[in-house]
Protein backbone atom coordinates (compact mmCIF):
# COMPACT_ATOMS: atom_id res chain seq x y z
CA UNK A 1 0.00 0.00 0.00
CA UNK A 2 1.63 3.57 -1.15
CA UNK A 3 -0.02 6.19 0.90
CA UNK A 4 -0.66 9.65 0.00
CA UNK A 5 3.06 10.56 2.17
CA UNK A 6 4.51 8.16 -0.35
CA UNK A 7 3.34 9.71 -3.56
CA UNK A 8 4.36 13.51 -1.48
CA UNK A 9 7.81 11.81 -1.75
CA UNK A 10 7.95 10.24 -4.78
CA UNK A 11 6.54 13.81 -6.22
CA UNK A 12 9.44 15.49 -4.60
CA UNK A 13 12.37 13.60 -5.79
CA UNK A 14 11.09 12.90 -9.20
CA UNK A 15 9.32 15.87 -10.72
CA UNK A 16 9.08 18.74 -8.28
CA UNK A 17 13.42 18.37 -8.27
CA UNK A 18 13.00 19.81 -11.98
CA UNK A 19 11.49 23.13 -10.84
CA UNK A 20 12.91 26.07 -9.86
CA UNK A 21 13.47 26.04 -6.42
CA UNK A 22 11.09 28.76 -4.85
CA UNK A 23 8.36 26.27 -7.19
CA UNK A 24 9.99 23.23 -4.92
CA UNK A 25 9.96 25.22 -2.08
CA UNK A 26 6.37 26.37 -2.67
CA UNK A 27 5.21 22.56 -3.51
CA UNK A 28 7.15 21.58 0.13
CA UNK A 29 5.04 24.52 2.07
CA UNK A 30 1.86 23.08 0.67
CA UNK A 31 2.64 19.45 1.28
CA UNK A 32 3.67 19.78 4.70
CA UNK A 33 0.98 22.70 5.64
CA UNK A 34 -2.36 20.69 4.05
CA UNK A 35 -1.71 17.68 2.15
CA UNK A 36 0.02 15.81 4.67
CA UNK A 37 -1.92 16.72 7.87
CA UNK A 38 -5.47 15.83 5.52
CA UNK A 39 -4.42 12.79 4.03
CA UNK A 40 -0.81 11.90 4.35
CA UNK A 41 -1.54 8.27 6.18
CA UNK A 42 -4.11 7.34 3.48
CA UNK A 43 -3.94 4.76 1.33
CA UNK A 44 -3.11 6.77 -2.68
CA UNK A 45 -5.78 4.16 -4.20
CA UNK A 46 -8.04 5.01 -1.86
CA UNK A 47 -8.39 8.60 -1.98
CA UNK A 48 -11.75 9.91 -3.53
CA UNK A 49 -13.49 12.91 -5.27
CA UNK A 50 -15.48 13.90 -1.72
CA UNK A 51 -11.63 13.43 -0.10
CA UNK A 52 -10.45 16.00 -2.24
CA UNK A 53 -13.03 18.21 -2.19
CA UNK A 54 -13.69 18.35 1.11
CA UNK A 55 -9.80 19.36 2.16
CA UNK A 56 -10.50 22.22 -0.71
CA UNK A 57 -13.51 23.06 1.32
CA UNK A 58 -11.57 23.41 4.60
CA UNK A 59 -8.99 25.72 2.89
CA UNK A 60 -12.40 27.84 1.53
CA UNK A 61 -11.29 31.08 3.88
CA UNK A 62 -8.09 31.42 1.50
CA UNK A 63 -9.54 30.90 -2.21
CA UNK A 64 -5.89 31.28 -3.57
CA UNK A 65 -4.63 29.24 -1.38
CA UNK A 66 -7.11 26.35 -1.45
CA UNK A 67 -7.10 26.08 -5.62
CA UNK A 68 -3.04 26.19 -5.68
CA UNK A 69 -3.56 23.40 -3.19
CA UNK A 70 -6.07 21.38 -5.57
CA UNK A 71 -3.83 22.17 -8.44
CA UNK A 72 -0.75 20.69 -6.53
CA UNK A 73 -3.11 17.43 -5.48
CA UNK A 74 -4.08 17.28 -9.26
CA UNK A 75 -0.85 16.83 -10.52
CA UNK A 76 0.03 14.70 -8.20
CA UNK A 77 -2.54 12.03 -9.02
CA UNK A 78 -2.13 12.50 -12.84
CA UNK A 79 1.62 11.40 -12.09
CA UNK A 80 0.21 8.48 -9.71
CA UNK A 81 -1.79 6.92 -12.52
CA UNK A 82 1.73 7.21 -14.90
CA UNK A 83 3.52 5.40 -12.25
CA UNK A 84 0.58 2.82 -11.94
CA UNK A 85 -0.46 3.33 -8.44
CA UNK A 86 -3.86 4.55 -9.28
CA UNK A 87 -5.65 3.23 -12.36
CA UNK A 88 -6.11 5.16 -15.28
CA UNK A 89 -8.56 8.31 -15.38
CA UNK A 90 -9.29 8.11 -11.79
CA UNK A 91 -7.83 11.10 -10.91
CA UNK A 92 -9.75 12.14 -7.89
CA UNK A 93 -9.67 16.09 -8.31
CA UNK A 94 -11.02 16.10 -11.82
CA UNK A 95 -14.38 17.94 -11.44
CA UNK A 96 -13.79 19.72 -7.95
CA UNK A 97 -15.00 23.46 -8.55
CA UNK A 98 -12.32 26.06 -8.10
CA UNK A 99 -12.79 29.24 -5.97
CA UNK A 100 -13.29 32.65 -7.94
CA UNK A 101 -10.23 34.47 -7.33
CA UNK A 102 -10.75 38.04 -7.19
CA UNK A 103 -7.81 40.33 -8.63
CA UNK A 104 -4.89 41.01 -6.13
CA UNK A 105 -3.54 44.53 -7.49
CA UNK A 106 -6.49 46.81 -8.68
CA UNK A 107 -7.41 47.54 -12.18
């Protein structure tokens, strides 16, 4: 069984080490801060749509913050079904409504 802390790793070392490093560092804020304390002990394969969406629902106080979130988890399971620990298309974030995100600097 790889959980959720095991694909955070795996994420890490094999793509996120690509990015520029405030992206890496940004990716290791977000993992550590929400991903891991949510779901970090859960079994990858196991992880559903109402998981997801309802750890983007917690985070609903900082829009930005919650969709960068989903968009990290996203990823994350796209690369999980590559590496054949979820099956294919079973992405659990596809379909979760983003927050609006209103404008930081005015127009």
């Amino acid at each position: 069984m790889k959980t959720v802390n095991d694909l955070c790793a795996t994420y890490l070392r094999k793509y996120a080490a690509n990015k520029k490093p405030r992206s890496q560092a940004e990716d290791e804020r977000q993992i550590k801060a929400y991903i891991a304390p949510a779901l970090g002990e859960r079994d990858v394969a196991g992880i559903q749509y109402e998981d997801i969406e309802a750890l983007h629902a917690d985070l609903d106080s900082t829009p930005y913050q919650a969709n960068r979130v989903l968009a990290l988890l996203s990823k994350m399971f796209a690369l999980a079904e590559k590496w054949r620990l979820r099956p294919p298309g079973s992405n659990p974030c596809r379909g979760v409504d983003r927050y609006r995100e209103t404008s930081r600097t005015p127009r």
